[in-house]
C-alpha atoms as a PDB file:
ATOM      1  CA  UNK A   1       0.000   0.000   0.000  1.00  0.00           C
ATOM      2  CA  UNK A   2       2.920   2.066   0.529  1.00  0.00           C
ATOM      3  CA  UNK A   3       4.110   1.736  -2.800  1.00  0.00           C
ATOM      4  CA  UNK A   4       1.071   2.664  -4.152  1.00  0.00           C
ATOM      5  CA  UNK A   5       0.397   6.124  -2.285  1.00  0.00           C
ATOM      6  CA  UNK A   6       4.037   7.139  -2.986  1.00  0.00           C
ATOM      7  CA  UNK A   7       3.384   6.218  -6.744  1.00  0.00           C
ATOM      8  CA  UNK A   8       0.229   8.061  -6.956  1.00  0.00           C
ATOM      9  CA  UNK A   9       2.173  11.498  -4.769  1.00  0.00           C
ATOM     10  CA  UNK A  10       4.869  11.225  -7.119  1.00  0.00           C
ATOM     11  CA  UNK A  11       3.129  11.253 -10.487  1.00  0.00           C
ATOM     12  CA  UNK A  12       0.623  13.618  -9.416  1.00  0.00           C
ATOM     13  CA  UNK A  13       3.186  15.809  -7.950  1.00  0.00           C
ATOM     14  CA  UNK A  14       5.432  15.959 -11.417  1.00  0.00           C
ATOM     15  CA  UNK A  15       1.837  16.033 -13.578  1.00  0.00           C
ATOM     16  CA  UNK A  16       1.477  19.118 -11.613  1.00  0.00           C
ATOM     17  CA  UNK A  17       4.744  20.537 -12.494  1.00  0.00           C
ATOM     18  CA  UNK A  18       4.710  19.832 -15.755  1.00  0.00           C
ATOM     19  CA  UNK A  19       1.356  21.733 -16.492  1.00  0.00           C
ATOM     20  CA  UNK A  20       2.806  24.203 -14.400  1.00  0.00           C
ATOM     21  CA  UNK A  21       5.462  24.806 -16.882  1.00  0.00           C
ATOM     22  CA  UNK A  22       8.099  23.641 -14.276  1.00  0.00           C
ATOM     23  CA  UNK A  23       9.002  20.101 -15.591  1.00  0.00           C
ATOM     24  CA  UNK A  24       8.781  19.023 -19.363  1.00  0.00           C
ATOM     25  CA  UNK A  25       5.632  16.654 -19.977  1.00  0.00           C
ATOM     26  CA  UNK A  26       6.280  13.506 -20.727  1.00  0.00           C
ATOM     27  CA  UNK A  27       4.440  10.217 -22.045  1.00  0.00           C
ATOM     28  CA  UNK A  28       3.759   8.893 -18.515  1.00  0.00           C
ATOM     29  CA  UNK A  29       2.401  12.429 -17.445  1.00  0.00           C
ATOM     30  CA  UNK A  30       0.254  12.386 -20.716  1.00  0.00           C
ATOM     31  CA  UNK A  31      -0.711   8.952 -20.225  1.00  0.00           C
ATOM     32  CA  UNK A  32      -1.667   9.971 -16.571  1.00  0.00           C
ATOM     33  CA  UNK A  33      -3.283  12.823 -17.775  1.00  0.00           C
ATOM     34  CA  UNK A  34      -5.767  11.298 -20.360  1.00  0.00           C
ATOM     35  CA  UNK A  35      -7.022   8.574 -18.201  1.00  0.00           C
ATOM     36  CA  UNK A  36      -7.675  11.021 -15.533  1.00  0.00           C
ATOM     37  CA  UNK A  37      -9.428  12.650 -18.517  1.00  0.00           C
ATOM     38  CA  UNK A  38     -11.824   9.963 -19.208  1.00  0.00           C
ATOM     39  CA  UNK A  39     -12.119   8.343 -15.571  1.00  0.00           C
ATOM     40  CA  UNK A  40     -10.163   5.309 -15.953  1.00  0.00           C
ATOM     41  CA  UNK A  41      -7.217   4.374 -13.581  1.00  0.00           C
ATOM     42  CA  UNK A  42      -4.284   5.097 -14.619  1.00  0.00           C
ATOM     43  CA  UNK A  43      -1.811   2.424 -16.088  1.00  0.00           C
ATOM     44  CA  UNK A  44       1.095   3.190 -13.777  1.00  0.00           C
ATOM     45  CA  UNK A  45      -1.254   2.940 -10.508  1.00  0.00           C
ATOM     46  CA  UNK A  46      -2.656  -0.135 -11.666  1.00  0.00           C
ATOM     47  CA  UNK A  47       0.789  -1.162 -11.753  1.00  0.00           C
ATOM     48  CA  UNK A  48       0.245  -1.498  -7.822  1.00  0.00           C
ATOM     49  CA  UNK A  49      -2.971  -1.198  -7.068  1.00  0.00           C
ATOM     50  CA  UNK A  50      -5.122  -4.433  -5.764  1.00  0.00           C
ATOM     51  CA  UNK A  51      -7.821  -5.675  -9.131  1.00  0.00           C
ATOM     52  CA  UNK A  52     -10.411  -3.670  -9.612  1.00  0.00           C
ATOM     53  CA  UNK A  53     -12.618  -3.022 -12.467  1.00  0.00           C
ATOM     54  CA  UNK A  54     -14.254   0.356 -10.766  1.00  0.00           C
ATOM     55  CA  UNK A  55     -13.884   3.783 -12.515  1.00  0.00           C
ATOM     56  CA  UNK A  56     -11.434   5.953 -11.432  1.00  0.00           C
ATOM     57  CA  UNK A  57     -13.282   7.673  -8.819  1.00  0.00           C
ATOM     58  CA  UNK A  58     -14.593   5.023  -7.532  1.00  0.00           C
ATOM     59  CA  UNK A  59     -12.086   3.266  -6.994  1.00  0.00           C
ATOM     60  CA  UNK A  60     -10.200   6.120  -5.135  1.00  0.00           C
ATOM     61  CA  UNK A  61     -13.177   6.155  -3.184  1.00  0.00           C
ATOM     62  CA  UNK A  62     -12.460   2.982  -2.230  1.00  0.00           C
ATOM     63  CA  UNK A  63      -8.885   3.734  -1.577  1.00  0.00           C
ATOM     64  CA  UNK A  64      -9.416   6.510   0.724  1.00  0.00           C
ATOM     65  CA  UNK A  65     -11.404   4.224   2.836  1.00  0.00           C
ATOM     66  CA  UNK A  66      -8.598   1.583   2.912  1.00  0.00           C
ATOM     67  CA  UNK A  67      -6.347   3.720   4.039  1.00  0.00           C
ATOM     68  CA  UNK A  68      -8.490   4.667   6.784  1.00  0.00           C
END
């Protein structure tokens, strides 16, 4: 679970920069990007995430009250 958090700090934290102007963008931030876009979970949180077929909001519903 630790993994994942840090993951999902980490790539929201340079997605951030980059639209900021900060960082350059790059395919992972796009990639991150567009399924934010379209409410899917995102490939590199999947990565370590438990299964889940939920939509993206959802599913960090669900997180959030994991963590808790």
């Amino acid at each position: 679970m630790n993994t994942l958090i840090f993951t999902i700090r980490t790539s929201l934290e340079d997605l951030d920069a980059g639209l900021k102007g900060q960082l350059n963008i790059t395919d992972d931030m796009e990639a991150l990007a567009a399924k934010m876009f379209i409410n899917n979970q995102p490939d590199l949180w999947v990565k370590y995430a438990y299964f889940s077929l939920k939509d993206l909001l959802t599913w960090w519903d669900d997180l959030i009250a994991r963590i808790a």
